[in-house]
N, C-alpha and C. Protein backbone atom coordinates (compact mmCIF):
# COMPACT_ATOMS: atom_id res chain seq x y z
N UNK A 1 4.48 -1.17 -10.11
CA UNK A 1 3.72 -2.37 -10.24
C UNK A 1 2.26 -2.00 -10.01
N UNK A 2 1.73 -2.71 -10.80
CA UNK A 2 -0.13 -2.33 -10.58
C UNK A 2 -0.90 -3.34 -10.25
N UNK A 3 -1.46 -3.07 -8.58
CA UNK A 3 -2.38 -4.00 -7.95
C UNK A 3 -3.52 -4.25 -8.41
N UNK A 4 -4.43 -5.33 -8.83
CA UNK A 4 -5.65 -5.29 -9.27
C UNK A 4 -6.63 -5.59 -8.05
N UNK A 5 -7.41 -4.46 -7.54
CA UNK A 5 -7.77 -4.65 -6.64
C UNK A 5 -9.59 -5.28 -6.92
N UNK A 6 -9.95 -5.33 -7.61
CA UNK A 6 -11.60 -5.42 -8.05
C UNK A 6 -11.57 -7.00 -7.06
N UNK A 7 -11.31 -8.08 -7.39
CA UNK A 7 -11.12 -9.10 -6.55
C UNK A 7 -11.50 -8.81 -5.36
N UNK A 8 -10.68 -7.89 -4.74
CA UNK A 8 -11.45 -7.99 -3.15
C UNK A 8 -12.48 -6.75 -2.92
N UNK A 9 -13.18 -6.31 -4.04
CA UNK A 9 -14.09 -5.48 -4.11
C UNK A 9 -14.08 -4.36 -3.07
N UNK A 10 -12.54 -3.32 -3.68
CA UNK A 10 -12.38 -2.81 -3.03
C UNK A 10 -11.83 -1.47 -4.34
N UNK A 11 -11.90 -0.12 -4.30
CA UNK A 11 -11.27 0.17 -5.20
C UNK A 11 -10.06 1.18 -5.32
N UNK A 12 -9.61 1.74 -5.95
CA UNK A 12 -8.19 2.20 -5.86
C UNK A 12 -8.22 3.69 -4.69
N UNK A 13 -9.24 4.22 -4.95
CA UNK A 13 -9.32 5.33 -4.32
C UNK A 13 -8.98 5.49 -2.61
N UNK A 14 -10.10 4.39 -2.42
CA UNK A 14 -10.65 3.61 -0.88
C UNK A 14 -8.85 3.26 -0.61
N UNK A 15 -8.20 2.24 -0.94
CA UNK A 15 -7.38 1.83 -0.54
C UNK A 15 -6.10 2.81 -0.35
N UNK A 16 -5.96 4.07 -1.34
CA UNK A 16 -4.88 4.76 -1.24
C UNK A 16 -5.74 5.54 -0.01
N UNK A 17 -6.77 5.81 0.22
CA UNK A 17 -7.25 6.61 1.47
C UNK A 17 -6.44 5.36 2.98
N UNK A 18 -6.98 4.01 2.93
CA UNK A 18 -6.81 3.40 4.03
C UNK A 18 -5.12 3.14 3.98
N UNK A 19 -4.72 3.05 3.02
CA UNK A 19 -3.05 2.87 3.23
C UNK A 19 -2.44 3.79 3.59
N UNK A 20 -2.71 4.93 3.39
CA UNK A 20 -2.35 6.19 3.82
C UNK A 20 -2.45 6.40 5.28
N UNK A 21 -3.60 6.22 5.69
CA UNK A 21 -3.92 6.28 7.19
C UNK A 21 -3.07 4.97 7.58
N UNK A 22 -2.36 4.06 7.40
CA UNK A 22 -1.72 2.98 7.61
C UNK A 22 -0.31 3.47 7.52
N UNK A 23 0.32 4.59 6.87
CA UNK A 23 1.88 4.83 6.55
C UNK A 23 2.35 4.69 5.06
N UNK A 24 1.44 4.17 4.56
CA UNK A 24 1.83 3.51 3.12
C UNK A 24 1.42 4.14 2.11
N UNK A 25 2.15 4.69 1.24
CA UNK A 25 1.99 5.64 -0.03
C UNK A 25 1.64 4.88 -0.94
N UNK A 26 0.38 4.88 -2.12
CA UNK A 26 0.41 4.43 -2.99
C UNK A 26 -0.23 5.22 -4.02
N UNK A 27 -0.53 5.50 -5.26
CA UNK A 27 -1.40 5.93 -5.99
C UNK A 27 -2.53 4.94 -6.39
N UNK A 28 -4.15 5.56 -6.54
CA UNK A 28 -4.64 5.12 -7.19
C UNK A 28 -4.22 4.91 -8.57
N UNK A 29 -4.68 3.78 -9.22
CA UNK A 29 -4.46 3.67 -10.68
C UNK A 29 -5.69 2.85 -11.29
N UNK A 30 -5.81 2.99 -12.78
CA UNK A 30 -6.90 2.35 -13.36
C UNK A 30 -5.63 1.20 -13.99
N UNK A 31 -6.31 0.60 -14.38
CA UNK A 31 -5.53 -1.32 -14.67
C UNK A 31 -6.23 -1.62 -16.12
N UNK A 32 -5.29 -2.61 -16.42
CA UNK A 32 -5.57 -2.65 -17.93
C UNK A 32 -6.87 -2.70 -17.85
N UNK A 33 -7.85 -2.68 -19.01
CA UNK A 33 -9.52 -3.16 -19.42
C UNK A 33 -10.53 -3.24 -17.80
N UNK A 34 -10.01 -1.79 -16.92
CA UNK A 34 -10.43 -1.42 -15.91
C UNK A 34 -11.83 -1.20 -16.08
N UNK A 35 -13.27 -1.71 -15.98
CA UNK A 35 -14.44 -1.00 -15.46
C UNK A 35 -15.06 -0.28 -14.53
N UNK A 36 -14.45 0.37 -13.54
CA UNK A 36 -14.33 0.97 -12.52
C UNK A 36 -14.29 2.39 -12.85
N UNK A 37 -15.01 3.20 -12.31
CA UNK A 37 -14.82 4.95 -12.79
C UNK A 37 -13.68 5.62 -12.81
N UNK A 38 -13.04 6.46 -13.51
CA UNK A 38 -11.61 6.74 -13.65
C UNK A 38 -11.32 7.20 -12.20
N UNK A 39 -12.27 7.86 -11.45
CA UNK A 39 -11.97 8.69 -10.29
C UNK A 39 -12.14 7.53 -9.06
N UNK A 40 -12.25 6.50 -9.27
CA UNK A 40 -12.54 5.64 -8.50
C UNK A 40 -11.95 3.82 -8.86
N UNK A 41 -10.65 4.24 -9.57
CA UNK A 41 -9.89 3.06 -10.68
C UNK A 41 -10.15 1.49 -9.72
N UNK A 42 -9.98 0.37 -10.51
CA UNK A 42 -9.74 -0.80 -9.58
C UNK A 42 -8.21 -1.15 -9.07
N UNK A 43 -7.11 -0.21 -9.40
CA UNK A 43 -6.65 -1.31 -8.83
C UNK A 43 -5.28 0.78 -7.97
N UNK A 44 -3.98 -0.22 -7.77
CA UNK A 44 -3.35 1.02 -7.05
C UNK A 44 -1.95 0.60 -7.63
N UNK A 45 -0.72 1.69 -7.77
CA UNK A 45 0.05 1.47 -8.26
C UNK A 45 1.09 1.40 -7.02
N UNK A 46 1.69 0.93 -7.02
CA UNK A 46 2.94 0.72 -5.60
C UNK A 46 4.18 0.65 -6.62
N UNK A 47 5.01 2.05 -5.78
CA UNK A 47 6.35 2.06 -6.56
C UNK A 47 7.55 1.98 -6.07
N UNK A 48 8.34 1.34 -6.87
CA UNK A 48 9.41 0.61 -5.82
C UNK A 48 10.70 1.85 -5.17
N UNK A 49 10.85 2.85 -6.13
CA UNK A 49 12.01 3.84 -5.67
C UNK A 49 12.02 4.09 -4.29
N UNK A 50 10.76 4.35 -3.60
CA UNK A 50 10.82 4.69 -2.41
C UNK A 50 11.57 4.01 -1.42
N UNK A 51 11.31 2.40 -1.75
CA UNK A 51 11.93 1.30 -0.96
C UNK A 51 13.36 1.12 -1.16
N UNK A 52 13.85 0.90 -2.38
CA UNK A 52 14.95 0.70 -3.20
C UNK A 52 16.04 1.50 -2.69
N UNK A 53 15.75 3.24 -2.62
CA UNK A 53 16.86 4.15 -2.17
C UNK A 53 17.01 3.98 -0.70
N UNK A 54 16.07 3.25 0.03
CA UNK A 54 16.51 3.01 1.41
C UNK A 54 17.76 1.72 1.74
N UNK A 55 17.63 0.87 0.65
CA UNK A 55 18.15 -0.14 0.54
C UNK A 55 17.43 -1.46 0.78
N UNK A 56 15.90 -1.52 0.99
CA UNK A 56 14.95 -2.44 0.72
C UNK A 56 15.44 -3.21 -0.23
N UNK A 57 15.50 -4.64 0.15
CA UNK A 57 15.30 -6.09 -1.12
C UNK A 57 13.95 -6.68 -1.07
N UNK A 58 13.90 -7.83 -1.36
CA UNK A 58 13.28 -8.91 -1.55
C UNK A 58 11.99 -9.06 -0.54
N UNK A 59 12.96 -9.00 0.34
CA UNK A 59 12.37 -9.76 2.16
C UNK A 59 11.67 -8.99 2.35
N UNK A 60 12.48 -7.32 2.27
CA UNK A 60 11.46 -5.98 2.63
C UNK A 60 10.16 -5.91 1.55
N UNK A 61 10.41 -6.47 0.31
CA UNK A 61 8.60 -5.80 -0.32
C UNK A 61 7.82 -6.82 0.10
N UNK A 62 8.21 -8.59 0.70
CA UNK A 62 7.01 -9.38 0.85
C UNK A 62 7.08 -9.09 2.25
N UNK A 63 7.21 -8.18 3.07
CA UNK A 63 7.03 -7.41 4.29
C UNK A 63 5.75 -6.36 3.91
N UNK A 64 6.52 -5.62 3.58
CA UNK A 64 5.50 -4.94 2.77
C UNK A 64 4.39 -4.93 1.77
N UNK A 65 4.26 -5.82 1.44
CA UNK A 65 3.04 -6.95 0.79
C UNK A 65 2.27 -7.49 1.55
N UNK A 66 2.54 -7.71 2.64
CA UNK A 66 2.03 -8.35 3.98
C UNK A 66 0.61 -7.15 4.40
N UNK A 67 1.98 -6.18 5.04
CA UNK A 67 1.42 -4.89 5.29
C UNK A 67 0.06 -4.58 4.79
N UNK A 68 0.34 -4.01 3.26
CA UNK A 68 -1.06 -3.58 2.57
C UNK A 68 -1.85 -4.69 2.80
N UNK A 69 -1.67 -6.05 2.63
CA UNK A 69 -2.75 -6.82 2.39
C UNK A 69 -3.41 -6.68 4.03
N UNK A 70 -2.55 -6.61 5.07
CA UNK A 70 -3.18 -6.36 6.28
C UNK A 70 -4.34 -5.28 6.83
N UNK A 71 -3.64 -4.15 6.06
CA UNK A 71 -4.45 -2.57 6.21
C UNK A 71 -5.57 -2.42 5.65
N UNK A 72 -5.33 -3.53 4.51
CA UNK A 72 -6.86 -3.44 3.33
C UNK A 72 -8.19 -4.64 4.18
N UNK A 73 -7.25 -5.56 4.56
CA UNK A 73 -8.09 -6.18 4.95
C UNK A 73 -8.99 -5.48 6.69
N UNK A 74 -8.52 -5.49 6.78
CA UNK A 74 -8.96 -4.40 8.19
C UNK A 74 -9.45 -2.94 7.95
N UNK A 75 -9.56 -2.45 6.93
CA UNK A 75 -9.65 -1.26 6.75
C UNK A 75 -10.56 -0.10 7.54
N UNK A 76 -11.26 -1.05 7.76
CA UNK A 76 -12.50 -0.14 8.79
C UNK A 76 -12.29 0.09 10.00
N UNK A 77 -11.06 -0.92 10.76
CA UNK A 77 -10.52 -1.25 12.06
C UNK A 77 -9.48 -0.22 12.38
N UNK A 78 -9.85 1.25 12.76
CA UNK A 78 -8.34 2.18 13.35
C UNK A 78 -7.78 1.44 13.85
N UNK A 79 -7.90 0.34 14.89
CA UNK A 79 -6.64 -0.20 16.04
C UNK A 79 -5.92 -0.66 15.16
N UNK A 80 -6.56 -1.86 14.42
CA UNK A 80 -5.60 -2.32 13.53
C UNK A 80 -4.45 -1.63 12.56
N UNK A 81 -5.01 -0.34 11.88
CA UNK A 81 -4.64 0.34 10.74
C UNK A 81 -3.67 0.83 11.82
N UNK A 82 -3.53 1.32 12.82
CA UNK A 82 -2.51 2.21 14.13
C UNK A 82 -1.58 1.03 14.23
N UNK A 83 -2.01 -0.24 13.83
CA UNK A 83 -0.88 -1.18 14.35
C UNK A 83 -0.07 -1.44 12.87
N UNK A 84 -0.35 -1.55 11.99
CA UNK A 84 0.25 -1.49 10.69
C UNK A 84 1.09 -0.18 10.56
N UNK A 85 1.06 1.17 10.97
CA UNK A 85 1.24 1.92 11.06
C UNK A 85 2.67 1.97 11.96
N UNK A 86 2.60 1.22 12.89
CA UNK A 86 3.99 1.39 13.93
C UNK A 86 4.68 0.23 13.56
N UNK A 87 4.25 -0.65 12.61
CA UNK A 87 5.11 -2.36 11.80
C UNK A 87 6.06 -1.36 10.71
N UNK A 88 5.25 -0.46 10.50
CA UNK A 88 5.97 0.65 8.78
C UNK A 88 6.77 1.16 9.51
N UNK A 89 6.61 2.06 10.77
CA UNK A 89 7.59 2.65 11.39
C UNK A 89 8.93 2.28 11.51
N UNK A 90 8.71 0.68 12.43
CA UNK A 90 9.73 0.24 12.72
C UNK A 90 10.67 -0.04 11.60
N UNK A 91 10.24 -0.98 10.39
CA UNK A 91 10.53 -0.91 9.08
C UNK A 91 10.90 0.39 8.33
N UNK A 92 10.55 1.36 8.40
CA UNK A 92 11.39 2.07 8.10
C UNK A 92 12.71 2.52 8.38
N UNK A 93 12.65 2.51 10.20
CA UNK A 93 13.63 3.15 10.66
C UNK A 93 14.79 2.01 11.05
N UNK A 94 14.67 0.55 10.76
CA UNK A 94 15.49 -0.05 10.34
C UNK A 94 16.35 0.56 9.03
N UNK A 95 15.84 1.07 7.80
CA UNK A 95 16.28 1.36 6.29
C UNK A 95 16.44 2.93 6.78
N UNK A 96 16.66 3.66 7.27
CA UNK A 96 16.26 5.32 6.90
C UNK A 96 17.23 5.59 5.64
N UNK A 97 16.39 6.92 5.43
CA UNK A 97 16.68 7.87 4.04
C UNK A 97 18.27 7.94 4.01
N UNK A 98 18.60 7.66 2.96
CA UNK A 98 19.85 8.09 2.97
C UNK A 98 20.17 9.58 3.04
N UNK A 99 21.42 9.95 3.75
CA UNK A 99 21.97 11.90 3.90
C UNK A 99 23.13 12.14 3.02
């Protein structure tokens, strides 16, 4: 799925840097009729396999929807981004990897 991030004037690069420091994998991506520099796209791609093979539904991606929108919005805030960070944890280790 591809986030369009230009709206909160923020861009793909920035956010896969702050989600990352948050727990959260995403790729930058450029978005349809993107004006944003390729190396610096507007928006980020979030992919579902990761969630899916844990056994994530519904509940878990608007959890996780939550999340990013939390990390982005705070982005400049370590405490915060450290606290998004141990919400993923726990969330994960509810689902772990399958063996």
């Amino acid at each position: 799925m591809l986030v369009d991030l230009r709206p909160k004037e923020i861009n793909g690069k920035e956010a896969q840097e702050v989600l990352d420091r948050a727990g959260i994998t995403v790729n930058k991506n450029a978005i349809p009729f993107d004006t944003y520099p390729i190396f610096k796209p507007g928006g980020i791609r979030v992919g579902t396999p990761a969630v899916t093979t844990r056994g994530m539904k519904e509940e878990e991606m608007l959890e996780i929807s939550d999340l990013i929108a939390e990390a982005l919005e705070n982005r400049t805030d370590e405490t915060a981004l450290n606290r998004v960070r141990e919400k993923v944890r726990e969330l994960t280790c509810r689902f772990p990897l399958p063996g």
